[in-house]
PDB file of N, CA and C in Angstrom:
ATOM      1  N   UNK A   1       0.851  -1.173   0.000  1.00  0.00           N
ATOM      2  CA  UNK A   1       0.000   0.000   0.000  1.00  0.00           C
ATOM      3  C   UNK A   1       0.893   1.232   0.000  1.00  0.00           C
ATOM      4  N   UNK A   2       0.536   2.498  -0.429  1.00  0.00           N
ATOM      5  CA  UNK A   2       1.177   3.672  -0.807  1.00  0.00           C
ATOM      6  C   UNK A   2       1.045   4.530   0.525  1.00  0.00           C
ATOM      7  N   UNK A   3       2.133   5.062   0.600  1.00  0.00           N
ATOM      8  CA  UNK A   3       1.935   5.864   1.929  1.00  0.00           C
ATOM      9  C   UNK A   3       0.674   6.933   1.822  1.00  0.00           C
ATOM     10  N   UNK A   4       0.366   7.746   0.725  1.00  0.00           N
ATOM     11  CA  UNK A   4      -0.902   8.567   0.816  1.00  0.00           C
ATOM     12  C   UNK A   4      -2.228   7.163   1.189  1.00  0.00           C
ATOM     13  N   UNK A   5      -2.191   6.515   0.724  1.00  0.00           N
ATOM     14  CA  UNK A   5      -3.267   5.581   0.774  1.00  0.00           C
ATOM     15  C   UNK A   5      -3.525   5.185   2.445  1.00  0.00           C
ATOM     16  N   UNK A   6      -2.298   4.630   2.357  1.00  0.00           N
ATOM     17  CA  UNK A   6      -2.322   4.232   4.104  1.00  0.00           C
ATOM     18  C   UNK A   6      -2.489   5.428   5.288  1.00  0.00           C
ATOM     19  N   UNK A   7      -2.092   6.513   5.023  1.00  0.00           N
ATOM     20  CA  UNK A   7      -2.466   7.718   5.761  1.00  0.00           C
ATOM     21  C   UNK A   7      -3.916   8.154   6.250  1.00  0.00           C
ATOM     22  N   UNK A   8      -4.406   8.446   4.459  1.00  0.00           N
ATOM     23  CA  UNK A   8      -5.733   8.220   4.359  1.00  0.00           C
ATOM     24  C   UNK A   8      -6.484   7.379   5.108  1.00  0.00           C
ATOM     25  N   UNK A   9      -6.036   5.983   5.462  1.00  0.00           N
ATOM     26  CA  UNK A   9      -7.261   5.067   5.804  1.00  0.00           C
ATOM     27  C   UNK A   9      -7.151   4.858   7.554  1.00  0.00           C
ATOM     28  N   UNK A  10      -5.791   5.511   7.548  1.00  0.00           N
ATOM     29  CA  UNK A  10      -5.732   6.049   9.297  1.00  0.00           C
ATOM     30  C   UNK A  10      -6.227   7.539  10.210  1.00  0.00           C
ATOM     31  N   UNK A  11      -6.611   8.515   9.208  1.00  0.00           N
ATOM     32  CA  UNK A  11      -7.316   9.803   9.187  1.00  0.00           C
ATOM     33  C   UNK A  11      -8.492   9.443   9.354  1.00  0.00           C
ATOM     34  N   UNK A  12      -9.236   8.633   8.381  1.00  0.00           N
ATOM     35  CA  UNK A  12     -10.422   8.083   8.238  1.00  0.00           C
ATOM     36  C   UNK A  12     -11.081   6.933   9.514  1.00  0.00           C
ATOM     37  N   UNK A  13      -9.812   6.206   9.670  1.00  0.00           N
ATOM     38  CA  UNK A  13     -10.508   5.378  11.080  1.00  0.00           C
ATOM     39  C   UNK A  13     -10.063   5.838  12.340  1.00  0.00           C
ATOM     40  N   UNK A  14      -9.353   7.477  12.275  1.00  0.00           N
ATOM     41  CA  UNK A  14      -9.071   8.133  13.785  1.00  0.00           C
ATOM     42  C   UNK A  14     -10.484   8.959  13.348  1.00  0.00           C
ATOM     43  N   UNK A  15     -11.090   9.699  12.207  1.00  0.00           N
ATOM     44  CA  UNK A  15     -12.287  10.187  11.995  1.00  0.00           C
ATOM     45  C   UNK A  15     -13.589   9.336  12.971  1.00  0.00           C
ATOM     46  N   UNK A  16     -13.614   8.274  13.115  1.00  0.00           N
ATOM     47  CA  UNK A  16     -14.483   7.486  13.271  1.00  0.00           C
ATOM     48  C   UNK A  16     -14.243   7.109  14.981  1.00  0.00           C
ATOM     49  N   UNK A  17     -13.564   7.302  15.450  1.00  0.00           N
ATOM     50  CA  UNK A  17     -12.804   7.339  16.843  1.00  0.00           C
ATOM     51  C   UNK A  17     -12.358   5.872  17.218  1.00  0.00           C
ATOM     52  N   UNK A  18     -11.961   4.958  16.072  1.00  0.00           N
ATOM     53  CA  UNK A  18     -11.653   3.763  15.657  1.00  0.00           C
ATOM     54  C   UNK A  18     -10.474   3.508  16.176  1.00  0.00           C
ATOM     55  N   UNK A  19     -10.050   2.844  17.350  1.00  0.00           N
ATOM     56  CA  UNK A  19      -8.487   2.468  18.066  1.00  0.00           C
ATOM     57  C   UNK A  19      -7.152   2.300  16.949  1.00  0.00           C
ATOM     58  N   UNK A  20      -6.391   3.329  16.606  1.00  0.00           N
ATOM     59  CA  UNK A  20      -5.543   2.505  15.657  1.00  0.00           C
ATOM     60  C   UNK A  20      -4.164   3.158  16.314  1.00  0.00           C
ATOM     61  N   UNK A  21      -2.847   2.519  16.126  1.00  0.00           N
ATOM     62  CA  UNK A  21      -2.269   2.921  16.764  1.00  0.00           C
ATOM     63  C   UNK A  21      -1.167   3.099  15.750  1.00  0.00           C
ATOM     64  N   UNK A  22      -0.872   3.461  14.845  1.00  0.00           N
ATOM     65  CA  UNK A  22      -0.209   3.718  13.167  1.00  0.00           C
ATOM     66  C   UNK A  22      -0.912   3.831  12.162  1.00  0.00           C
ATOM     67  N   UNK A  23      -0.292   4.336  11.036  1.00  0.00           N
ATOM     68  CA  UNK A  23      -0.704   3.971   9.422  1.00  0.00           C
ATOM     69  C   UNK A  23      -0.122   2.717   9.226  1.00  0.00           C
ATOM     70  N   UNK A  24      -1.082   2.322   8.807  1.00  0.00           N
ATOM     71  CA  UNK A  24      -0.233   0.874   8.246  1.00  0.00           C
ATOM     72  C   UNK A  24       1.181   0.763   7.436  1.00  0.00           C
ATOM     73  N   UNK A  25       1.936  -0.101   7.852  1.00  0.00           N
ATOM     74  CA  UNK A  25       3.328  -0.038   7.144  1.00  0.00           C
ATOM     75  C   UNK A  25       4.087   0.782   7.809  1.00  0.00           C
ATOM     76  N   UNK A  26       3.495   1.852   9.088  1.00  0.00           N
ATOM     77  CA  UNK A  26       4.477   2.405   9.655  1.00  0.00           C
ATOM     78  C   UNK A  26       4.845   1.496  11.461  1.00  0.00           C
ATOM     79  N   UNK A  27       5.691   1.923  11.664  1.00  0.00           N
ATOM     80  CA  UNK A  27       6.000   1.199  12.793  1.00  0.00           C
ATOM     81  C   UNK A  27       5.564   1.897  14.402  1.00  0.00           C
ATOM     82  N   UNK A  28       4.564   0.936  14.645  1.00  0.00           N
ATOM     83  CA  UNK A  28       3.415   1.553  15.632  1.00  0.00           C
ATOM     84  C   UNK A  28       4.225   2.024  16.787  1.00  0.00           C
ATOM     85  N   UNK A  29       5.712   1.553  17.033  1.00  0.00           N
ATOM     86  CA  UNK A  29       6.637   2.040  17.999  1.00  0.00           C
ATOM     87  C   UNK A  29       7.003   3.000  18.031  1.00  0.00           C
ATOM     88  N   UNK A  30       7.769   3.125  17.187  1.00  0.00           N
ATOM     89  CA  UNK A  30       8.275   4.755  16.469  1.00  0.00           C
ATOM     90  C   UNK A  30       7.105   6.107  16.620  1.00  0.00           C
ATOM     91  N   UNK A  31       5.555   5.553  15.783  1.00  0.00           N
ATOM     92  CA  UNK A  31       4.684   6.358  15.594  1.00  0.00           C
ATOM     93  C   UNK A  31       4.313   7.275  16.802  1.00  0.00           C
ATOM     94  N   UNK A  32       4.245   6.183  18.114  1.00  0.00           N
ATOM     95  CA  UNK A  32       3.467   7.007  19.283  1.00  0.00           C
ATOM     96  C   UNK A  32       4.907   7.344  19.901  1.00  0.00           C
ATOM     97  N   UNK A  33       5.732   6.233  20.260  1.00  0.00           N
ATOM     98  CA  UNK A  33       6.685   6.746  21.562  1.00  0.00           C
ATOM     99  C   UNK A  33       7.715   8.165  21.077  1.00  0.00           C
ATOM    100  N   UNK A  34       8.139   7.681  19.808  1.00  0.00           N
ATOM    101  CA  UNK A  34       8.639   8.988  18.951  1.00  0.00           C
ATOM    102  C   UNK A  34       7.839  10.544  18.515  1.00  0.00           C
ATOM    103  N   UNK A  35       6.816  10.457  18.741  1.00  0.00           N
ATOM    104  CA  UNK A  35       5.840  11.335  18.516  1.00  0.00           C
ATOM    105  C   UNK A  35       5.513  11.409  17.411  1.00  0.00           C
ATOM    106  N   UNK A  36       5.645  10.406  16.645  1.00  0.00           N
ATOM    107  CA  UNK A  36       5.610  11.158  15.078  1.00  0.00           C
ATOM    108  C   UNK A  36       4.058  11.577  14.731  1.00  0.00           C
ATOM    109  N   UNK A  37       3.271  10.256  16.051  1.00  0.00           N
ATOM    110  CA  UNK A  37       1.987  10.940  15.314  1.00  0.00           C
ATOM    111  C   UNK A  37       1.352  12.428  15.715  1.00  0.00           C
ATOM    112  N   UNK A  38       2.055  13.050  16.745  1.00  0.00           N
ATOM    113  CA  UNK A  38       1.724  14.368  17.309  1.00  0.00           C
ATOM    114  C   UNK A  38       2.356  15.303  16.191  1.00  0.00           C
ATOM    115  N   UNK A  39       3.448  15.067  15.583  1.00  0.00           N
ATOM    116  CA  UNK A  39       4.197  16.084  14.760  1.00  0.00           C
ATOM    117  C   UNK A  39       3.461  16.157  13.646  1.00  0.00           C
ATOM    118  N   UNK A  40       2.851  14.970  12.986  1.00  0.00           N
ATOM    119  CA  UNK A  40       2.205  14.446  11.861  1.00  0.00           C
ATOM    120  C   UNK A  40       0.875  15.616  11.891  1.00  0.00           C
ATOM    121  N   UNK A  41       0.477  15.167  12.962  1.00  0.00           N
ATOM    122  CA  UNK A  41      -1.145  16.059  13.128  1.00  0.00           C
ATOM    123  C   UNK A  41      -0.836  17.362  13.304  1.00  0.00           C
ATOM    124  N   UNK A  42      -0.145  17.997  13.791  1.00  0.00           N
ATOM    125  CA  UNK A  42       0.491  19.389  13.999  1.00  0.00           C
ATOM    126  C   UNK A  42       0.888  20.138  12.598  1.00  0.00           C
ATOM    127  N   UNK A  43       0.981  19.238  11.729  1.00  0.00           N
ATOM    128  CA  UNK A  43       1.691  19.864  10.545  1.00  0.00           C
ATOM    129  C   UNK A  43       0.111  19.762   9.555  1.00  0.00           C
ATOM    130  N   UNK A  44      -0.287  18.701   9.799  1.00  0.00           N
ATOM    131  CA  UNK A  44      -1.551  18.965   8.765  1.00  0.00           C
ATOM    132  C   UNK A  44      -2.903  19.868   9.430  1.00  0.00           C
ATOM    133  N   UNK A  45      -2.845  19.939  10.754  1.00  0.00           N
ATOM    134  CA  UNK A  45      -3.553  21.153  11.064  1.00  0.00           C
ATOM    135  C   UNK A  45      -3.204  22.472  10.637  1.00  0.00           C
ATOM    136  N   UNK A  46      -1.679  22.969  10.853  1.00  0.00           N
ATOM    137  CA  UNK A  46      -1.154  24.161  10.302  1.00  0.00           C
ATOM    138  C   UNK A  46      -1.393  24.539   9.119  1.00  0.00           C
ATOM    139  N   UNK A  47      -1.245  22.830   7.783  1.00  0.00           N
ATOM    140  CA  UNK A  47      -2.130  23.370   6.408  1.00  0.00           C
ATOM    141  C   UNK A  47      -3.133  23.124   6.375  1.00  0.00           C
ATOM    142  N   UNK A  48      -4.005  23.279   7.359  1.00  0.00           N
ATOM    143  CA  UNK A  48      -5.363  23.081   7.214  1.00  0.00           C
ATOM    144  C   UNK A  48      -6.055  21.893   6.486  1.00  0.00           C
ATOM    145  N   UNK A  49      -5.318  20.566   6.671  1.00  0.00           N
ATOM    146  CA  UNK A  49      -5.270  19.233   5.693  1.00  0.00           C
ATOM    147  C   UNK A  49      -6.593  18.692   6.756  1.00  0.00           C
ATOM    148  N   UNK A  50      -7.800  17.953   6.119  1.00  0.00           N
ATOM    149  CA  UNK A  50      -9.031  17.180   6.621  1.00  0.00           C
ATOM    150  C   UNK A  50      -9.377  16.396   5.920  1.00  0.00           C
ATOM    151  N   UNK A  51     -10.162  15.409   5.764  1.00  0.00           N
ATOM    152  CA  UNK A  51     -10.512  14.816   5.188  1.00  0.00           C
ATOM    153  C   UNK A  51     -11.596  15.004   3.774  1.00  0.00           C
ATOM    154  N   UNK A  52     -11.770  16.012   4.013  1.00  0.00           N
ATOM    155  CA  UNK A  52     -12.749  17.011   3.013  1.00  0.00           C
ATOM    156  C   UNK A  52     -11.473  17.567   1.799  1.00  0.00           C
ATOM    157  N   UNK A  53     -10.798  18.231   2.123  1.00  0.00           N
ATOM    158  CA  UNK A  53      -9.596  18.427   1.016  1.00  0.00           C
ATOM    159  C   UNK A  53      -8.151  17.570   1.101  1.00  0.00           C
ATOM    160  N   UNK A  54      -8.472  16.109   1.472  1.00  0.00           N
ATOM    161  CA  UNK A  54      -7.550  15.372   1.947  1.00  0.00           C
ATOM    162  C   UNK A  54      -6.735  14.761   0.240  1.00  0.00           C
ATOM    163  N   UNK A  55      -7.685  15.289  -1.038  1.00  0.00           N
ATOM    164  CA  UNK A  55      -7.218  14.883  -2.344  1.00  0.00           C
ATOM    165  C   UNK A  55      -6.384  15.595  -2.964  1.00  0.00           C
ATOM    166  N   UNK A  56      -7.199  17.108  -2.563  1.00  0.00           N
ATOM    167  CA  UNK A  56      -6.275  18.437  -2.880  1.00  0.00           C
ATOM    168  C   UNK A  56      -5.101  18.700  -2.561  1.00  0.00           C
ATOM    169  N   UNK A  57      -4.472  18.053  -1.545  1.00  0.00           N
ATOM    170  CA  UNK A  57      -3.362  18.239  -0.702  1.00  0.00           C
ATOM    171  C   UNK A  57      -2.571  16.814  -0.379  1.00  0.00           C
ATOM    172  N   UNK A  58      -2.814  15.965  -1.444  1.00  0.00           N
ATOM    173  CA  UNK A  58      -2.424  14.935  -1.917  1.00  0.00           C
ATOM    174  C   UNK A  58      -0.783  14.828  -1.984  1.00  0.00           C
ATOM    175  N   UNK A  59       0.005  15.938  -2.522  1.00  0.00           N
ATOM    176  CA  UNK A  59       1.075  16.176  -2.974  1.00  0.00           C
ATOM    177  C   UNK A  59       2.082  16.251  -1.946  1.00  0.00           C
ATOM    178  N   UNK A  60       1.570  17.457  -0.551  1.00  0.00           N
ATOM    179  CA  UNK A  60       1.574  17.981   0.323  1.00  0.00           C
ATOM    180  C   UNK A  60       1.767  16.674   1.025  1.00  0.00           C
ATOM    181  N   UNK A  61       1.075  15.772   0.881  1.00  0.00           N
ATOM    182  CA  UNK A  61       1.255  14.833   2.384  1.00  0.00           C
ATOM    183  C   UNK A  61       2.412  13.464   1.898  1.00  0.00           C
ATOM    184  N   UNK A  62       1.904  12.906   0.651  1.00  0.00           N
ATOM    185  CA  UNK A  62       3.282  12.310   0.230  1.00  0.00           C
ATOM    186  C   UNK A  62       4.922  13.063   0.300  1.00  0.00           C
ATOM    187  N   UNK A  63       4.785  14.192   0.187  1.00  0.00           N
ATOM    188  CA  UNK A  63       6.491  14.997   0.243  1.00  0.00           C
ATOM    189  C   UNK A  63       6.557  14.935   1.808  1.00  0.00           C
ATOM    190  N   UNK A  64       5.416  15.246   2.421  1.00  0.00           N
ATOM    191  CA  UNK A  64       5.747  15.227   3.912  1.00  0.00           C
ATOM    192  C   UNK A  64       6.006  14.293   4.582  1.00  0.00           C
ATOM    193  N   UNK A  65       5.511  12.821   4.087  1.00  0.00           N
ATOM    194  CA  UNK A  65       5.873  11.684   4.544  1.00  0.00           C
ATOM    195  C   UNK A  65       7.206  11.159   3.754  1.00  0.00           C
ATOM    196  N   UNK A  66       7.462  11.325   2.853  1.00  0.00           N
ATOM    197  CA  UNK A  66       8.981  10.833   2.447  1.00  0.00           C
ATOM    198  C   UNK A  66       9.612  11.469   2.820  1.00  0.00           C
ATOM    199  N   UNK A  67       9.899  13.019   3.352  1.00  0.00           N
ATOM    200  CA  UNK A  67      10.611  13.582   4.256  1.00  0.00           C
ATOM    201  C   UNK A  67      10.674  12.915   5.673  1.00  0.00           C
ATOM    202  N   UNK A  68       9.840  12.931   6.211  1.00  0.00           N
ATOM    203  CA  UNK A  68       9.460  12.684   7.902  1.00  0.00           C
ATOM    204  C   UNK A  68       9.630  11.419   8.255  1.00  0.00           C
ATOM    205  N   UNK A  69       8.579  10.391   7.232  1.00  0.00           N
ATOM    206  CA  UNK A  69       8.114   9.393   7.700  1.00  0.00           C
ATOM    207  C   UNK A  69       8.525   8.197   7.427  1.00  0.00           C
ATOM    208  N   UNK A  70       9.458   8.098   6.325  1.00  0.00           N
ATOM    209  CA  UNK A  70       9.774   6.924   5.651  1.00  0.00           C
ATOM    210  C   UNK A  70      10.605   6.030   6.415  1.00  0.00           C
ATOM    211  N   UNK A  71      11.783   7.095   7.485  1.00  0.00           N
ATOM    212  CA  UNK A  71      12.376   6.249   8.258  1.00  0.00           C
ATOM    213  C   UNK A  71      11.938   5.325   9.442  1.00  0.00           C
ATOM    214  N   UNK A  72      10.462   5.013   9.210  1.00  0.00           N
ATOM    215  CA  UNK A  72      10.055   4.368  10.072  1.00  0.00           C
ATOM    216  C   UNK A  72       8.567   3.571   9.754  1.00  0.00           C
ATOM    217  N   UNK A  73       8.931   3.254   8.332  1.00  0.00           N
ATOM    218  CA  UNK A  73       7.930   3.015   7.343  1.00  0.00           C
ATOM    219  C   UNK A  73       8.445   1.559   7.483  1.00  0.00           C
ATOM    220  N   UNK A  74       8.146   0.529   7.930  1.00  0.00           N
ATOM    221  CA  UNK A  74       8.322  -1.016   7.900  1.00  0.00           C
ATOM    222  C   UNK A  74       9.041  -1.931   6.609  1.00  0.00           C
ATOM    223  N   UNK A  75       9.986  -2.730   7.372  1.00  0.00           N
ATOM    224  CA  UNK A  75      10.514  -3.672   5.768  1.00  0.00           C
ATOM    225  C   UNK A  75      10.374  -4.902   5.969  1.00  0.00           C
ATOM    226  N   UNK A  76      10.557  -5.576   5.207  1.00  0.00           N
ATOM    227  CA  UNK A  76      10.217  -6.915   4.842  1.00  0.00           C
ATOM    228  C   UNK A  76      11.316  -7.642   4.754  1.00  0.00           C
ATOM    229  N   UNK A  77      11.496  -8.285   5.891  1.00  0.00           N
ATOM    230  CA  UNK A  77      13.059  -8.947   5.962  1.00  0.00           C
ATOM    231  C   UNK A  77      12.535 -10.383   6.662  1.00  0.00           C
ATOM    232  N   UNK A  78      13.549 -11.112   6.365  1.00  0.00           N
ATOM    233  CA  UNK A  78      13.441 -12.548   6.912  1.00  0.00           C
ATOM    234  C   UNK A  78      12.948 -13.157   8.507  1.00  0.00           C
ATOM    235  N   UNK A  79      12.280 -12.120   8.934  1.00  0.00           N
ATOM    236  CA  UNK A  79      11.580 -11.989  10.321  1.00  0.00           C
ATOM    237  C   UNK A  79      10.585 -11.667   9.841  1.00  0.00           C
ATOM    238  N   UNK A  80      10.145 -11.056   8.994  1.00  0.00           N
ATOM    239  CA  UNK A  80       8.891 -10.480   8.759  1.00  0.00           C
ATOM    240  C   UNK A  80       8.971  -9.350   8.654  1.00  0.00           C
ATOM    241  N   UNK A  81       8.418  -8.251   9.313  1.00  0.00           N
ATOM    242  CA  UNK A  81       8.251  -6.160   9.043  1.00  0.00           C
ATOM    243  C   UNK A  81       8.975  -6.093  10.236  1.00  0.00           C
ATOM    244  N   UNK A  82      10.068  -5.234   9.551  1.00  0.00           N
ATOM    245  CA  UNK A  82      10.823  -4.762  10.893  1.00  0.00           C
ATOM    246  C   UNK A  82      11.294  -3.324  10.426  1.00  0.00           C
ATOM    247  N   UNK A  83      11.244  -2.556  11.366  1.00  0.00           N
ATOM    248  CA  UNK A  83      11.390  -0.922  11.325  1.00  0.00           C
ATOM    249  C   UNK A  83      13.099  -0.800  11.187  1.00  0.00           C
ATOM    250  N   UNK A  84      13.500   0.134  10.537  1.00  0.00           N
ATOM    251  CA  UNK A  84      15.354  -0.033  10.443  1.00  0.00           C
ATOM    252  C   UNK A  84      15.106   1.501  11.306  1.00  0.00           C
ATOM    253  N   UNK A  85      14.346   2.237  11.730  1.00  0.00           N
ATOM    254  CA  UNK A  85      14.742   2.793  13.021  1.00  0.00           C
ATOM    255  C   UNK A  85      15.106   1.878  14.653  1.00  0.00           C
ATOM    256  N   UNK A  86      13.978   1.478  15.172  1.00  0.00           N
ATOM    257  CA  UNK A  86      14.579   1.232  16.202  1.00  0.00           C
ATOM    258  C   UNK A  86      14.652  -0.343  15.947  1.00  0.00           C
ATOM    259  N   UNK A  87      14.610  -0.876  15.045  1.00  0.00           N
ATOM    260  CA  UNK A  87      14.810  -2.558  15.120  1.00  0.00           C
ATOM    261  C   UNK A  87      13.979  -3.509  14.969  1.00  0.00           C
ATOM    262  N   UNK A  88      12.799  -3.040  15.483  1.00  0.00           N
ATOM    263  CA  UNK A  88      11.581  -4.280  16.384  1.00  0.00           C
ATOM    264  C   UNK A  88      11.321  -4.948  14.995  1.00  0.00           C
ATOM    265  N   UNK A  89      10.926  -6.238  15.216  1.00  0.00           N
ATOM    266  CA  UNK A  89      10.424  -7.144  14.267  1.00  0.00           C
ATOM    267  C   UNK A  89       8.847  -7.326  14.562  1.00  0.00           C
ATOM    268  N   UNK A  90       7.724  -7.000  13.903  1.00  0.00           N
ATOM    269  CA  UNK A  90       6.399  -7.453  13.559  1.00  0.00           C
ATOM    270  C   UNK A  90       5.957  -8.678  13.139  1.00  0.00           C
TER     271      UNK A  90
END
């Protein structure tokens, strides 16, 4: 899945007040204990990013996540998904 995609479908089930604790493919460790998801939401409030112009600003959130987010975007190694920030295997 594409990081705009997977973003999307974690906006959409925090919309819904749906328990999730990452975007998928990102590493749920990193996300909360690192803050990324506080920095994440901080930056798309500032551009005024919602789910209503969440297409328009399409561009905006992929550059922001290959900047920010990728280093903690999950890989596929002979353990299974493991984050090459802090290590953990999924």
């Amino acid at each position: 899945m594409n990081v705009f995609n997977s973003i999307q479908k974690y906006l959409e089930k925090k919309e819904q007040n749906a328990e999730v604790s990452a975007p998928e493919g990102f590493c749920p460790n990193c996300w909360g204990h690192q803050e990324y998801g506080g920095d994440f939401f901080e930056a798309m409030r500032v551009e005024e990013i919602d789910l209503l112009n969440i297409e328009e600003k399409k561009g905006w959130i992929q550059a922001y996540a290959e900047k920010n987010l990728l280093g903690i975007q999950l890989q596929k190694k002979d353990q299974g998904l493991v984050c090459s920030t802090c290590n953990i295997a999924l």
